[in-house]
C-alpha atoms as a PDB file:
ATOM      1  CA  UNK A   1      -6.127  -2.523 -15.702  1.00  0.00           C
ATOM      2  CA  UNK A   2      -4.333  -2.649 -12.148  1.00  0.00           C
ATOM      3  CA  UNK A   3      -2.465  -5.952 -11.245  1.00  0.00           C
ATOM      4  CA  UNK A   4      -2.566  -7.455  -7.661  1.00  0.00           C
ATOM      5  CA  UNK A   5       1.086  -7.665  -6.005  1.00  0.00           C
ATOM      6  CA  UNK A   6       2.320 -10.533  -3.855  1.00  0.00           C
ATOM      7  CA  UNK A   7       5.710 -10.714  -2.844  1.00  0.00           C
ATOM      8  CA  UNK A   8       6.888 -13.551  -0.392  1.00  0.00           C
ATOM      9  CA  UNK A   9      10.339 -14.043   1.243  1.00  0.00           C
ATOM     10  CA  UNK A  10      10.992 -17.918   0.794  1.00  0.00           C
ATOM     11  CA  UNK A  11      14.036 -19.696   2.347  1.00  0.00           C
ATOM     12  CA  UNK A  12      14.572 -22.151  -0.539  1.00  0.00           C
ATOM     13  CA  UNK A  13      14.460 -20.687  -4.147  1.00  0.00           C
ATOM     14  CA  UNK A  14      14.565 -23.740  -6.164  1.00  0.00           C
ATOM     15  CA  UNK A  15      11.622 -25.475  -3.622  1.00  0.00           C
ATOM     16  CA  UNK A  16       9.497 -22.549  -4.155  1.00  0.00           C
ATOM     17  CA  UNK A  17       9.872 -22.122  -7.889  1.00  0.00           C
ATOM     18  CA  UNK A  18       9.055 -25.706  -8.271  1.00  0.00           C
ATOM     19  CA  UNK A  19       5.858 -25.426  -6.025  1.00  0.00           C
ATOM     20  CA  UNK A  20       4.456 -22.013  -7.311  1.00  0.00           C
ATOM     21  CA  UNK A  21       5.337 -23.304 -11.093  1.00  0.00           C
ATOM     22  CA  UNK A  22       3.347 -26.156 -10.593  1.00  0.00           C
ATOM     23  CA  UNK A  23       0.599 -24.002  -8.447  1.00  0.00           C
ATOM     24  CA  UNK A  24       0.223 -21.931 -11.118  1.00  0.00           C
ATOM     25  CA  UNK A  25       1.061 -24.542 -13.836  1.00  0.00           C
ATOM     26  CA  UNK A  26       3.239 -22.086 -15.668  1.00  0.00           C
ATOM     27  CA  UNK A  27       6.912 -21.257 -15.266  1.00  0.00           C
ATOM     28  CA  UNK A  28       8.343 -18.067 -13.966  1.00  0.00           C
ATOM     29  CA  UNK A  29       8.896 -15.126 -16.564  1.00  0.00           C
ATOM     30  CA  UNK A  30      11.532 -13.751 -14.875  1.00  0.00           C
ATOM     31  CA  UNK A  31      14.225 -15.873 -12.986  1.00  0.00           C
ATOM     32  CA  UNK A  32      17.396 -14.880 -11.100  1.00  0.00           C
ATOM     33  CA  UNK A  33      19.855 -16.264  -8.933  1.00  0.00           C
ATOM     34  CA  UNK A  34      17.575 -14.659  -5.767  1.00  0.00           C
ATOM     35  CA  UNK A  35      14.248 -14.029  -7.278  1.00  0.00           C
ATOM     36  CA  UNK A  36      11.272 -15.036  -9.709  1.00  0.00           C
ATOM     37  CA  UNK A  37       8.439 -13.634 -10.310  1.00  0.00           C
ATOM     38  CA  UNK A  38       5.186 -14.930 -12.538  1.00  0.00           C
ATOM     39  CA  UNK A  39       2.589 -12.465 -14.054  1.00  0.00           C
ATOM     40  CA  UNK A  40      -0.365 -14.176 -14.254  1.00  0.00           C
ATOM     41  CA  UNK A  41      -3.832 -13.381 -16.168  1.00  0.00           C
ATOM     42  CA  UNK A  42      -5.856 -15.722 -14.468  1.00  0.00           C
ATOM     43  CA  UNK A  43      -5.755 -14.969 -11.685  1.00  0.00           C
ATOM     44  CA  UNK A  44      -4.473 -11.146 -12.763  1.00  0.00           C
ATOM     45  CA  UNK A  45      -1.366 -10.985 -10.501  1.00  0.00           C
ATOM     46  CA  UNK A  46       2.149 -10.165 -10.140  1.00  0.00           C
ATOM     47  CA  UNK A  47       3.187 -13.034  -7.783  1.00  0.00           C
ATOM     48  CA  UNK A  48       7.075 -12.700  -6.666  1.00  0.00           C
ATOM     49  CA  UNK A  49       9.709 -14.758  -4.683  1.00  0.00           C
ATOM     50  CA  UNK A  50      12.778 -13.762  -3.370  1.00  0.00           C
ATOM     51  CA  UNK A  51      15.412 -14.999  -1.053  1.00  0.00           C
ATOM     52  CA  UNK A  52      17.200 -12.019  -0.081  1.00  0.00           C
ATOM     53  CA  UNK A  53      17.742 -12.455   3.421  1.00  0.00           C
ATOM     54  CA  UNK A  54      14.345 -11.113   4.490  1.00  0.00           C
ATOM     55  CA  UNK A  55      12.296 -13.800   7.202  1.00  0.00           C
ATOM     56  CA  UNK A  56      10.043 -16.205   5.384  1.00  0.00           C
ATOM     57  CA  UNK A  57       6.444 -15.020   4.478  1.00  0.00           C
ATOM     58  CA  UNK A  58       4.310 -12.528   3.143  1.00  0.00           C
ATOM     59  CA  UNK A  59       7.014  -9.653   2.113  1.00  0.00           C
ATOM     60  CA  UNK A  60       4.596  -7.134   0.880  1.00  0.00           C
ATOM     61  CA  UNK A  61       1.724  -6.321  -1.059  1.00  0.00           C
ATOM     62  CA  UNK A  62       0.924  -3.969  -3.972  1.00  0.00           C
ATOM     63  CA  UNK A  63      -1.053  -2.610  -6.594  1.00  0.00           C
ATOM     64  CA  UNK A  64       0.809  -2.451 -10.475  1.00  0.00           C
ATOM     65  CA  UNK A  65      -0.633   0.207 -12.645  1.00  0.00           C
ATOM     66  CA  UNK A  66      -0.296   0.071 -16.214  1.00  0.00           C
ATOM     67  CA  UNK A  67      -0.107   3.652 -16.920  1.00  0.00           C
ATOM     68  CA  UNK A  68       0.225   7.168 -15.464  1.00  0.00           C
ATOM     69  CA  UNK A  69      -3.446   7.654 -14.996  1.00  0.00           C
ATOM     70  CA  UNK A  70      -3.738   4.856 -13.523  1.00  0.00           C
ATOM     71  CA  UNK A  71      -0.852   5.681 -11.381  1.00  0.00           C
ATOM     72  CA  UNK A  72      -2.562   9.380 -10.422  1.00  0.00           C
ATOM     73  CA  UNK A  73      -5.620   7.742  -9.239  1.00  0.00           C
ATOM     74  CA  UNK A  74      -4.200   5.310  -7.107  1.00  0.00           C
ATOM     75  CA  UNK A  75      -1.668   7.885  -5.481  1.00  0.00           C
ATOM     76  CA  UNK A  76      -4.690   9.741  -4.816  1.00  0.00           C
ATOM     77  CA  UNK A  77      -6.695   7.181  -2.637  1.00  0.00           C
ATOM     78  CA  UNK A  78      -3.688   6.223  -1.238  1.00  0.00           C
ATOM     79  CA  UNK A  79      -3.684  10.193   0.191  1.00  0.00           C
ATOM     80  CA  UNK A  80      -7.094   9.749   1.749  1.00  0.00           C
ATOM     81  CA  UNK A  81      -6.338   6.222   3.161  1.00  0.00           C
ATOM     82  CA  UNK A  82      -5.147   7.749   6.788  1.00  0.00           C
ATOM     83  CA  UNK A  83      -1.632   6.414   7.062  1.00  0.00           C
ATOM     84  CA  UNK A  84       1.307   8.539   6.400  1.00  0.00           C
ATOM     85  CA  UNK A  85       2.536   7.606   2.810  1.00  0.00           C
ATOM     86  CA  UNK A  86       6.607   7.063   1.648  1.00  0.00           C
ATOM     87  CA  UNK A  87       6.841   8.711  -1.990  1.00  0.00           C
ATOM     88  CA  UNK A  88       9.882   7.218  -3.235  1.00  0.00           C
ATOM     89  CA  UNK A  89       9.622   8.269  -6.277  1.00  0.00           C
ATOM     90  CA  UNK A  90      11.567   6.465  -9.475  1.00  0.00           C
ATOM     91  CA  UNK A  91      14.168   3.639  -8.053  1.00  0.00           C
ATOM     92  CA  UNK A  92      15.065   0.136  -9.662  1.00  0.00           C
ATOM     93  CA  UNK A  93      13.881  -2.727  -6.975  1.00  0.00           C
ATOM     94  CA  UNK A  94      13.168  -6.428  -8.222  1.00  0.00           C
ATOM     95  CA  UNK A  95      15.078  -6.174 -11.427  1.00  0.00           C
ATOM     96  CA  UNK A  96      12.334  -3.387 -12.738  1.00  0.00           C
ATOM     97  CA  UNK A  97      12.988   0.271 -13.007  1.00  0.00           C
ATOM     98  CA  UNK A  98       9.794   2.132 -10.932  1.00  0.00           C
ATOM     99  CA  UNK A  99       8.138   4.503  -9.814  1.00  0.00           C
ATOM    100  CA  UNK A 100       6.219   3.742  -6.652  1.00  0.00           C
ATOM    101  CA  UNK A 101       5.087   4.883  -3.110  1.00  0.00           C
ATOM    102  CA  UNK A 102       4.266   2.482   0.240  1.00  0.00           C
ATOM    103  CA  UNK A 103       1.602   3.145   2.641  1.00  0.00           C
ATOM    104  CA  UNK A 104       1.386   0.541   5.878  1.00  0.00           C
ATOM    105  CA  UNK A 105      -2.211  -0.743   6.437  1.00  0.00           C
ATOM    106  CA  UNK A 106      -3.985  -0.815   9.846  1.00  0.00           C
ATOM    107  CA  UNK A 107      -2.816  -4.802  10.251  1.00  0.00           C
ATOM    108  CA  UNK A 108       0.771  -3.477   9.721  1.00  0.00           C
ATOM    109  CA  UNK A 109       0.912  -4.809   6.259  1.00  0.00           C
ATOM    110  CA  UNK A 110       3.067  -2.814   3.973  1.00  0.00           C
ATOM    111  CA  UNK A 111       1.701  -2.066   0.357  1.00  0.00           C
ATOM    112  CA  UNK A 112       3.580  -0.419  -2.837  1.00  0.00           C
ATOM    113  CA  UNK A 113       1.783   1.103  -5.535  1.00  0.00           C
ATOM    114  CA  UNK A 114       3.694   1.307  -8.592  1.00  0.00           C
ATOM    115  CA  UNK A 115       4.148   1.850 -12.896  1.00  0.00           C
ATOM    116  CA  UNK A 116       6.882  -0.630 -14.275  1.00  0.00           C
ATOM    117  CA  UNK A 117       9.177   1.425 -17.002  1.00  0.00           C
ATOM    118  CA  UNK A 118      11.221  -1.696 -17.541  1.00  0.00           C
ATOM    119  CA  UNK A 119      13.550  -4.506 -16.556  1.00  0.00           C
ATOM    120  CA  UNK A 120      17.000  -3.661 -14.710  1.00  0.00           C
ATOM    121  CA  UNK A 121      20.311  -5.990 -14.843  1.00  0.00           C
ATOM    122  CA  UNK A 122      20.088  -6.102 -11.181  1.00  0.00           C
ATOM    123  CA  UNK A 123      17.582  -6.637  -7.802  1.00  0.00           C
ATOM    124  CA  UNK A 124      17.869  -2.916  -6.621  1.00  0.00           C
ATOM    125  CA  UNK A 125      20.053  -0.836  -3.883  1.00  0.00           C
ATOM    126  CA  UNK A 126      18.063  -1.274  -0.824  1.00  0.00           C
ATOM    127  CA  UNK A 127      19.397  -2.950   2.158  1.00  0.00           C
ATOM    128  CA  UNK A 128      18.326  -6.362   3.353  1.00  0.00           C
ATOM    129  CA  UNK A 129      17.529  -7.062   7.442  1.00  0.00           C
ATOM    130  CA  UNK A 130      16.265 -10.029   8.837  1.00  0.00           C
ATOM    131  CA  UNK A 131      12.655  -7.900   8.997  1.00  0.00           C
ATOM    132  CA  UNK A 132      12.597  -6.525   5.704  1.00  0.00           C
ATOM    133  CA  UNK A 133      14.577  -4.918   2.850  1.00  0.00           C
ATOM    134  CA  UNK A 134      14.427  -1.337   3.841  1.00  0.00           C
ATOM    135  CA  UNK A 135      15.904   0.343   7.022  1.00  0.00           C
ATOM    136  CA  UNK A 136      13.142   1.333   9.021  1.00  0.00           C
ATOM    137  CA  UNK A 137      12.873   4.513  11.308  1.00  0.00           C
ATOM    138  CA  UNK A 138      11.326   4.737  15.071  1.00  0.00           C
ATOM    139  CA  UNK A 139       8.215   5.515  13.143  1.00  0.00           C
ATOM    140  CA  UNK A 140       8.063   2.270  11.323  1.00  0.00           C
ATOM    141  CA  UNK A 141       8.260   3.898   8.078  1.00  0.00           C
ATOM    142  CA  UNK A 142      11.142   3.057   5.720  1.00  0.00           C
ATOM    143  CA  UNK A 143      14.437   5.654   6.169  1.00  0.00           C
ATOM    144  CA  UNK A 144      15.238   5.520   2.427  1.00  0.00           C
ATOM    145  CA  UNK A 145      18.330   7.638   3.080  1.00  0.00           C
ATOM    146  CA  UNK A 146      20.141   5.153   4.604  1.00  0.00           C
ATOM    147  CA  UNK A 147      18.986   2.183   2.675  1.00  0.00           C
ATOM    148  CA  UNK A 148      19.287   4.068  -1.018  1.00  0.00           C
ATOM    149  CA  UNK A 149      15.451   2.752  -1.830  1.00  0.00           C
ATOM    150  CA  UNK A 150      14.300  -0.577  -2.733  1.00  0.00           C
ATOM    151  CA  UNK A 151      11.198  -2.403  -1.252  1.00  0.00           C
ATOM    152  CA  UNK A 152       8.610  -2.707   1.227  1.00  0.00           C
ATOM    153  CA  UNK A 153       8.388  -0.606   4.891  1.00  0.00           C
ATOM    154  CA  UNK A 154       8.981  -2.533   7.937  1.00  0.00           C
ATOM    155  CA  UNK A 155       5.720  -2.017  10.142  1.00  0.00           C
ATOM    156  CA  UNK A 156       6.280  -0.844  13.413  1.00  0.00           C
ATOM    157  CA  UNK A 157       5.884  -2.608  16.358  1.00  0.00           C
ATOM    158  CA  UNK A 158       2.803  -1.556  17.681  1.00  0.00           C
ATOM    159  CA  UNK A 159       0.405  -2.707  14.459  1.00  0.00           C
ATOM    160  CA  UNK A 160       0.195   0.984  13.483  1.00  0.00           C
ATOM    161  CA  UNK A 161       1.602   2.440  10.822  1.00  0.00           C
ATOM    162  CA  UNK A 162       3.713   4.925  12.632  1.00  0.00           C
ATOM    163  CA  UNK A 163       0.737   7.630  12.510  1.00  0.00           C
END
């Protein structure tokens, strides 16, 4: 069964732990010095924090498979969706090892779809802007070359998705 993402840069950790704990009236499973995240069965979500550097707000948002199959199918609407699609493949991001790709909806919105293999000791390799945590080409899509992979595409600035 998939798992809605929601990941949301916040400028104050601690604040936004207390808030979302008491939101959600249950404490974070995972906690770090810049990140927490809650995985929640009612309602079914992986709801993160982080404060990475990244402006405040809605970082990204995703779809977490629990399987392979599940992982297939999803790659495969994401193929048909009509926005150019970042395969990046197995990479440790948010203290999880991965394997996910990102697609950019029409409101500019970027999206992950990815399987969890397991925790990591650390957040991931990617690099940290003031816009978002990848390095983003002209296109608006994520130049995960020069950032070494970890975390949601920048949307260009038109509202496209670089298409």
């Amino acid at each position: 069964m998939k798992r809605l993402h929601v990941h949301i840069a916040v400028d104050d950790l601690d604040r936004a732990i207390g808030f979302y704990s008491t939101l959600f009236a249950a404490a974070p499973a995972v906690r770090k010095d810049d990140y927490a995240k809650w995985m929640l069965d009612d309602p079914r979500v992986n709801f993160a924090i982080s404060q990475r550097g990244a402006a405040a707000g809605v970082e990204h948002l995703g779809l977490q498979v629990e399987d392979e199959a599940e992982l297939a199918e999803v790659y495969g609407r994401l193929s048909q969706a009509g926005a150019p699609v970042l395969e990046e493949g197995e990479t440790v991001c948010c203290y999880a090892h991965s394997e996910k790709s990102w697609i950019t909806d029409p409101a500019g919105v970027p999206w992950e779809v990815f399987l969890t293999h397991g925790a990591a000791a650390h957040y991931g390799s990617g690099a940290v802007s003031e816009e978002a945590p990848l390095a983003a080409t002209p296109t608006g899509m994520p130049d995960v070359a020069a950032s070494a992979g970890c975390c949601a595409p920048k949307p260009d600035t038109t509202g496209c998705c670089g298409a």
